[in-house]
N, C-alpha and C. Protein backbone atom coordinates (compact mmCIF):
# COMPACT_ATOMS: atom_id res chain seq x y z
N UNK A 1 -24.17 -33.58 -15.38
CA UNK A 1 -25.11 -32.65 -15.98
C UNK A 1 -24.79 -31.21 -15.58
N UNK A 2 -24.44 -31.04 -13.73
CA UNK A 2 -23.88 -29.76 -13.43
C UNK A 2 -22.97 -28.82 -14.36
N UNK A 3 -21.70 -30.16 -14.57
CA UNK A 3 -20.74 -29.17 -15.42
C UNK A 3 -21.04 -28.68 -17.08
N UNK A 4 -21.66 -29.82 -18.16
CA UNK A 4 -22.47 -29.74 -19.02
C UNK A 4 -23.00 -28.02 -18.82
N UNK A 5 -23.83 -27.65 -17.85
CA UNK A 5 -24.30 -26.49 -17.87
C UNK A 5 -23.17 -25.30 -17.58
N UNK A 6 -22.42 -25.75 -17.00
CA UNK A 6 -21.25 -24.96 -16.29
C UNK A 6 -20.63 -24.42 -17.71
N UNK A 7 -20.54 -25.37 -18.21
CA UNK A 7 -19.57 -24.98 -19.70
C UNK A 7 -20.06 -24.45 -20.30
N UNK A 8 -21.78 -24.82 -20.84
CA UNK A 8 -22.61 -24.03 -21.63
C UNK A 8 -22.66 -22.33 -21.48
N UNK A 9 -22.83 -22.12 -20.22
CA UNK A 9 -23.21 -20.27 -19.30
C UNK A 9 -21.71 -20.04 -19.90
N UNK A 10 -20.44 -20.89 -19.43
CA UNK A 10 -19.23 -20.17 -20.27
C UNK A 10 -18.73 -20.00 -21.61
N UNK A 11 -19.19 -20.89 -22.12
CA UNK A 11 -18.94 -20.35 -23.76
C UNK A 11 -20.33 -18.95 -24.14
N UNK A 12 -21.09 -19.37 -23.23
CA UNK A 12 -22.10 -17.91 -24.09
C UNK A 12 -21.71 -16.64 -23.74
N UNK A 13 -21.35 -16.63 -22.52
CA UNK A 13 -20.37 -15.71 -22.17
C UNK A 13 -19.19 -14.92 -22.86
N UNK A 14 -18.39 -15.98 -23.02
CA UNK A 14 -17.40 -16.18 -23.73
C UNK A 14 -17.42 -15.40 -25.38
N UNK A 15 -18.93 -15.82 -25.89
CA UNK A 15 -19.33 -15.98 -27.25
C UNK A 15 -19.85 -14.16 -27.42
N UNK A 16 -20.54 -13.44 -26.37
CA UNK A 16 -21.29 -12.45 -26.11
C UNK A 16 -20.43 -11.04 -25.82
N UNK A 17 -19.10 -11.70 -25.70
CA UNK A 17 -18.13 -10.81 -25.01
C UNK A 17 -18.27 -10.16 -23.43
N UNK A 18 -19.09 -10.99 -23.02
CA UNK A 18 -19.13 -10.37 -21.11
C UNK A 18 -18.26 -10.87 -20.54
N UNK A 19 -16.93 -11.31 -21.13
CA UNK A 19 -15.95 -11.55 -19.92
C UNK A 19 -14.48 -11.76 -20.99
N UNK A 20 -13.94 -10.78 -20.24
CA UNK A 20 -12.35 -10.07 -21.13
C UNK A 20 -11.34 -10.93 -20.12
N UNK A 21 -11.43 -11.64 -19.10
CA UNK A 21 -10.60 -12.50 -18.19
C UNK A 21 -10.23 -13.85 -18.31
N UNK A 22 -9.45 -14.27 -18.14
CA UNK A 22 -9.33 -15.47 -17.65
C UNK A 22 -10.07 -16.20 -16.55
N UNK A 23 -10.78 -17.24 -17.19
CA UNK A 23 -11.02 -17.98 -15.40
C UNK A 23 -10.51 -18.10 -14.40
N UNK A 24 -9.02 -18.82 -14.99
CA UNK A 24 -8.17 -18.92 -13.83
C UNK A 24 -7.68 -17.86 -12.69
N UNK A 25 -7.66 -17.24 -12.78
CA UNK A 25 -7.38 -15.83 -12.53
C UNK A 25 -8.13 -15.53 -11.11
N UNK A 26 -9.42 -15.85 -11.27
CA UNK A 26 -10.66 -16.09 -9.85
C UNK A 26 -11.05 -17.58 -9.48
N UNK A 27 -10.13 -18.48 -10.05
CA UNK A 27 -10.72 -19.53 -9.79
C UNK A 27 -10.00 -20.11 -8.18
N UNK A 28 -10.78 -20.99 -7.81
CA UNK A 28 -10.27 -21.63 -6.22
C UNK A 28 -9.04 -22.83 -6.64
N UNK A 29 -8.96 -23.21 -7.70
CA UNK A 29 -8.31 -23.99 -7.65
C UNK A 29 -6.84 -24.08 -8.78
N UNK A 30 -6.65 -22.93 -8.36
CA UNK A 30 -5.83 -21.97 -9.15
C UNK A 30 -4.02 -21.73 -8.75
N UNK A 31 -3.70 -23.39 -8.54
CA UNK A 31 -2.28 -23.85 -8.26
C UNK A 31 -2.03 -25.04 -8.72
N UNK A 32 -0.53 -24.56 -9.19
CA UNK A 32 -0.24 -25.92 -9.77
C UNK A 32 -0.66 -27.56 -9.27
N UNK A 33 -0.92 -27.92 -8.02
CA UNK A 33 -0.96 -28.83 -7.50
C UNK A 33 -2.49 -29.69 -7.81
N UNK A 34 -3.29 -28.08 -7.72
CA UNK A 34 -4.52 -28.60 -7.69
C UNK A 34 -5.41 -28.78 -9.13
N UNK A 35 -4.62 -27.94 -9.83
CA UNK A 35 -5.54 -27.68 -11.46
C UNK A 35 -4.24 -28.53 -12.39
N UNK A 36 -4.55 -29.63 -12.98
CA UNK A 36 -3.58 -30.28 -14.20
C UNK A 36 -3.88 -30.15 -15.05
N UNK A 37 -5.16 -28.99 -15.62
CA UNK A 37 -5.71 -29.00 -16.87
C UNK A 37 -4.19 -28.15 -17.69
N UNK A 38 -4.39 -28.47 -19.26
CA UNK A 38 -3.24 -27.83 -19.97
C UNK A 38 -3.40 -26.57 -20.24
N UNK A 39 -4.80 -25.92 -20.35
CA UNK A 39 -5.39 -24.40 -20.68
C UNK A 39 -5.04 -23.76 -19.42
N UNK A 40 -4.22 -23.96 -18.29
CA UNK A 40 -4.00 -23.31 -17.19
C UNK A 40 -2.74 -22.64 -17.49
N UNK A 41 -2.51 -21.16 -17.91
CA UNK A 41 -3.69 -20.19 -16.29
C UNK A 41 -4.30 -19.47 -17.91
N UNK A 42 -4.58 -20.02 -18.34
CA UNK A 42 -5.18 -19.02 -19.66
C UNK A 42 -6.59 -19.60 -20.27
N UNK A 43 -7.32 -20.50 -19.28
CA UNK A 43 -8.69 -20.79 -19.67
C UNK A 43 -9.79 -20.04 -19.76
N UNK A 44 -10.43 -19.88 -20.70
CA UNK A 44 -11.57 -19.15 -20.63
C UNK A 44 -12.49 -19.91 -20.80
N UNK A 45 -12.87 -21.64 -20.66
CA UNK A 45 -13.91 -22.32 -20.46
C UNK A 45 -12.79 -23.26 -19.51
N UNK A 46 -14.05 -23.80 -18.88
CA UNK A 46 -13.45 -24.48 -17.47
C UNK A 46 -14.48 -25.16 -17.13
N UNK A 47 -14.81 -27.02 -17.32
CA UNK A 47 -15.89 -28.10 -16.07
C UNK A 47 -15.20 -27.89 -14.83
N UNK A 48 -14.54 -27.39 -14.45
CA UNK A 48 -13.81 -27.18 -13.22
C UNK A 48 -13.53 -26.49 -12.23
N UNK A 49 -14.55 -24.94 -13.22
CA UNK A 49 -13.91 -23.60 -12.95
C UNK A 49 -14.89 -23.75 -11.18
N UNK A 50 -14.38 -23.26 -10.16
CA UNK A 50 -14.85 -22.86 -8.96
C UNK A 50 -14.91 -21.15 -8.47
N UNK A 51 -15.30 -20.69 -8.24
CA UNK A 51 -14.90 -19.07 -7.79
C UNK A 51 -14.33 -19.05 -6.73
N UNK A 52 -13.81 -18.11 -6.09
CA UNK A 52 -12.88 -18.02 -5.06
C UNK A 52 -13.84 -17.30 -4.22
């Protein structure tokens, strides 16, 4: 349900124009080893995203 919401706050975001960045970019888990998603390093929605 956490991430469900996680994604939601990022697409409105996303949708509103308050964020010109990449996730990845501030995210904690932001190395090859640790992130296998395919939208890496150019995600702008993320169930995964963590902040640094």
């Amino acid at each position: 349900m956490a991430k469900v919401v996680k994604v939601l706050i990022q697409r409105l975001t996303l949708l509103l124009g308050l964020r010109d960045e990449f996730l990845c970019d501030s995210c904690k888990l932001n190395y090859r080893d640790l992130c296998m998603r395919r939208e890496r390093p150019n995600a702008r929605i993320c169930p995964d995203y963590r902040k640094k």
